[in-house]
C-alpha atoms as a PDB file:
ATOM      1  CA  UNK A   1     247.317  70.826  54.508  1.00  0.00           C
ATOM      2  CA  UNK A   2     248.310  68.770  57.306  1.00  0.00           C
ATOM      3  CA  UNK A   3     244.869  69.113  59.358  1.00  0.00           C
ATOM      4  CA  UNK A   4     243.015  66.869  56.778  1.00  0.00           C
ATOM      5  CA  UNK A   5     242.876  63.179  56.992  1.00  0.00           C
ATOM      6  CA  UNK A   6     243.652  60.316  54.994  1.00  0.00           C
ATOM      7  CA  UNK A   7     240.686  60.499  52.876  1.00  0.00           C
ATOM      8  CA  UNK A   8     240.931  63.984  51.824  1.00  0.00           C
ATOM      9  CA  UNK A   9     240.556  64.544  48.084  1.00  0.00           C
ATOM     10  CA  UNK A  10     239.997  67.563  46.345  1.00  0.00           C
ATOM     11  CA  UNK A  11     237.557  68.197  43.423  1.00  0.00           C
ATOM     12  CA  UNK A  12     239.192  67.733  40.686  1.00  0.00           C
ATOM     13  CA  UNK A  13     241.049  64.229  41.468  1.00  0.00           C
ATOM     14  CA  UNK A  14     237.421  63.433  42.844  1.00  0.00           C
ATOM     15  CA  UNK A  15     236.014  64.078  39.291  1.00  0.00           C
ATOM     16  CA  UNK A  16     238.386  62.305  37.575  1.00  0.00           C
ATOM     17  CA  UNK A  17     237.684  59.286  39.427  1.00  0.00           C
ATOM     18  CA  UNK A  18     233.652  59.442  39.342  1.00  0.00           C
ATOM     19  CA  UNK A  19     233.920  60.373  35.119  1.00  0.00           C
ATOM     20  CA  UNK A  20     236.542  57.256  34.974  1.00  0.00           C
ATOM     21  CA  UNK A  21     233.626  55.320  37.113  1.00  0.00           C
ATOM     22  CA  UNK A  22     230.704  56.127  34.342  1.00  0.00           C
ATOM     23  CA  UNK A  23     233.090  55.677  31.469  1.00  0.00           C
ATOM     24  CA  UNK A  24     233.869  52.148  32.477  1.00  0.00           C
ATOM     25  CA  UNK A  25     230.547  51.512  33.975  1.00  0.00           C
ATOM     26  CA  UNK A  26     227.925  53.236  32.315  1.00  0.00           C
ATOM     27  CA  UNK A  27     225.068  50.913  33.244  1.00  0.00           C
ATOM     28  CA  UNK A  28     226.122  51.120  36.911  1.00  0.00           C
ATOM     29  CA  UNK A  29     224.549  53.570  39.162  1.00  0.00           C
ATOM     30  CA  UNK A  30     226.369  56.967  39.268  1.00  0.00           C
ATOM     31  CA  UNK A  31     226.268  56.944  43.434  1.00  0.00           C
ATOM     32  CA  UNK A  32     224.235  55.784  46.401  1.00  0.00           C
ATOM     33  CA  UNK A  33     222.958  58.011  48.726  1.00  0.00           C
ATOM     34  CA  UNK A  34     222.197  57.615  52.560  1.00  0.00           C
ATOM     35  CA  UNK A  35     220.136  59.805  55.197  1.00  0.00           C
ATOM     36  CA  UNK A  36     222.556  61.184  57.848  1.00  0.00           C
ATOM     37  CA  UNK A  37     220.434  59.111  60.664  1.00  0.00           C
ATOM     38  CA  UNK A  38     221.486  56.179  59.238  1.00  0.00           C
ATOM     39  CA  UNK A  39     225.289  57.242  59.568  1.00  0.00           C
ATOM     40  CA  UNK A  40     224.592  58.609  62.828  1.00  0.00           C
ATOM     41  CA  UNK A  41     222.885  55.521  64.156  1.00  0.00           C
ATOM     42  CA  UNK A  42     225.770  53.917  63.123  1.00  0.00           C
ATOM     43  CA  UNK A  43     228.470  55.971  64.121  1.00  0.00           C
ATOM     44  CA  UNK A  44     226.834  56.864  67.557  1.00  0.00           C
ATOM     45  CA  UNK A  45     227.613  52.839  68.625  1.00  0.00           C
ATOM     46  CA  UNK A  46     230.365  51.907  71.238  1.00  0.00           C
ATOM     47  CA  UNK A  47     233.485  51.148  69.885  1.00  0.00           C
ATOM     48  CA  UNK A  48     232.571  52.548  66.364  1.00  0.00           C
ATOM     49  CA  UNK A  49     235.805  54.258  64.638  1.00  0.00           C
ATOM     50  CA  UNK A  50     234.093  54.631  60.983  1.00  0.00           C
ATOM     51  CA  UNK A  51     232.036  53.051  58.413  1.00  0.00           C
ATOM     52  CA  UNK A  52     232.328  50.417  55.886  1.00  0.00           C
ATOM     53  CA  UNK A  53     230.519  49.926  53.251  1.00  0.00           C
ATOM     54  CA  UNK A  54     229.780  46.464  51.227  1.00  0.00           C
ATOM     55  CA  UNK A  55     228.643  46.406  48.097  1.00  0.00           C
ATOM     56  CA  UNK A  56     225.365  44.312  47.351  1.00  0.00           C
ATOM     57  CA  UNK A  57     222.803  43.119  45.008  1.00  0.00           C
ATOM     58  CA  UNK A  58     219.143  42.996  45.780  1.00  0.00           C
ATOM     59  CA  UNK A  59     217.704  39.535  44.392  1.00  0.00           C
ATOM     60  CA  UNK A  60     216.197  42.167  41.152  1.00  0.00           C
ATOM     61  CA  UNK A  61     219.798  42.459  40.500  1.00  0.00           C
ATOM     62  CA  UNK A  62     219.528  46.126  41.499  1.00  0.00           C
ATOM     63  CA  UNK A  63     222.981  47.440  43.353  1.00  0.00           C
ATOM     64  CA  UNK A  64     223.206  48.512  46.758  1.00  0.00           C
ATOM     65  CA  UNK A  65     225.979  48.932  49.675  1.00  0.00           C
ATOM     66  CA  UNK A  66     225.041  47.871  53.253  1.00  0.00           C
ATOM     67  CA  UNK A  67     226.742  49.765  55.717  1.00  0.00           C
ATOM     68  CA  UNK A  68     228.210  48.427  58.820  1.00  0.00           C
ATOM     69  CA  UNK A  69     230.169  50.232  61.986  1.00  0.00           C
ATOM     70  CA  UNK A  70     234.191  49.371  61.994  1.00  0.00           C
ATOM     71  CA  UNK A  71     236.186  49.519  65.480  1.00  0.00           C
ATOM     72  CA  UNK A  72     239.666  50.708  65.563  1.00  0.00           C
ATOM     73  CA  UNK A  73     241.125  47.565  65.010  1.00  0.00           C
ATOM     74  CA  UNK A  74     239.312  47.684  60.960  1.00  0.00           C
ATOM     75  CA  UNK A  75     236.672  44.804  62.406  1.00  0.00           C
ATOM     76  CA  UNK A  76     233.179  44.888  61.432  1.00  0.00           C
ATOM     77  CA  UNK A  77     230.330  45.558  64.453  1.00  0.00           C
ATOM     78  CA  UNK A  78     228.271  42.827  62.494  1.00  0.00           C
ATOM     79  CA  UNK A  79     226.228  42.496  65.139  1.00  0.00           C
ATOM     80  CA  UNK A  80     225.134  46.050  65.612  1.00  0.00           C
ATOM     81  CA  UNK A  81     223.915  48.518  63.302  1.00  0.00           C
ATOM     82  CA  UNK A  82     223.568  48.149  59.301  1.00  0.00           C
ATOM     83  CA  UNK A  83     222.042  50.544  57.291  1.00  0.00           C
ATOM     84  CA  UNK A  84     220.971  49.467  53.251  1.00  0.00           C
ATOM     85  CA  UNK A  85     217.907  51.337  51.309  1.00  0.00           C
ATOM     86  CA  UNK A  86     220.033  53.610  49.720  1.00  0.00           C
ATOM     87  CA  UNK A  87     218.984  56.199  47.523  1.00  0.00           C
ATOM     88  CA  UNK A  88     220.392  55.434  43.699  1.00  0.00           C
ATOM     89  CA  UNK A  89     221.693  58.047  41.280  1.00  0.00           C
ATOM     90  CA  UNK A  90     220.221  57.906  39.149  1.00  0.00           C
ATOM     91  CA  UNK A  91     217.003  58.720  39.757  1.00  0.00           C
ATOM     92  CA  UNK A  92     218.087  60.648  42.931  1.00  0.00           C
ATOM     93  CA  UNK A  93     221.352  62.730  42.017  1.00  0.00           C
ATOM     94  CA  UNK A  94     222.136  66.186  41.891  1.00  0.00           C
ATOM     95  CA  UNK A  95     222.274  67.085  38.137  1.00  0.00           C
ATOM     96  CA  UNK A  96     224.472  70.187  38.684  1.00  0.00           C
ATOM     97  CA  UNK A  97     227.283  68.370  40.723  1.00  0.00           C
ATOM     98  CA  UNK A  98     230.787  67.814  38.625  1.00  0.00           C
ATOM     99  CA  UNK A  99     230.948  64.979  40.524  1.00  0.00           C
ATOM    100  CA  UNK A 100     227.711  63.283  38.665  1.00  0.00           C
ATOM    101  CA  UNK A 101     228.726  64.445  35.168  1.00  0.00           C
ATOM    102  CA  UNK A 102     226.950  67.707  35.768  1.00  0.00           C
ATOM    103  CA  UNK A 103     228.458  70.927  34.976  1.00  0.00           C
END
């Protein structure tokens, strides 16, 4: 369908991904979740085109992402705002999404 954009993906390539993730990685967390004020803080900036993510390590050696803003030329707004304090799955995931390994 032409109105969808680059990142489109549908369900079932989407699952095949996330099930490949947790076979290869089953120690890893199964996703990080973020509020939608932190996106929209983020997204609301001048000059912001989309959001990167960065993948992290708290000094527990627990993983994270820190999000950053990304103008339309792919360059990080570094000096604006970041988002982290994600919310790990597991604990916090949704156990009936095929997406999680849920039915």
């Amino acid at each position: 369908m032409s109105s969808r954009d680059k990142h489109w993906i549908d369900l079932k390539a989407a699952t095949e991904l996330t099930d490949r993730w947790r076979e290869k990685n089953p120690k890893a967390p199964k996703a990080m979740g973020f509020d939608r004020s932190a996106m929209d803080r983020i997204l609301k900036q001048d000059r912001c085109a989309g959001i990167r993510s960065y993948f992290a390590m708290h000094a527990d050696g627990t993983w994270t992402l820190v999000l950053v803003g990304v103008d339309a030329d792919g360059h990080d707004l570094a000096n604006g705002e970041l988002a982290e304090e994600m919310r790990p799955c597991p604990p916090y995931c949704d156990p009936q999404s095929a997406l999680g390994g849920g039915k």
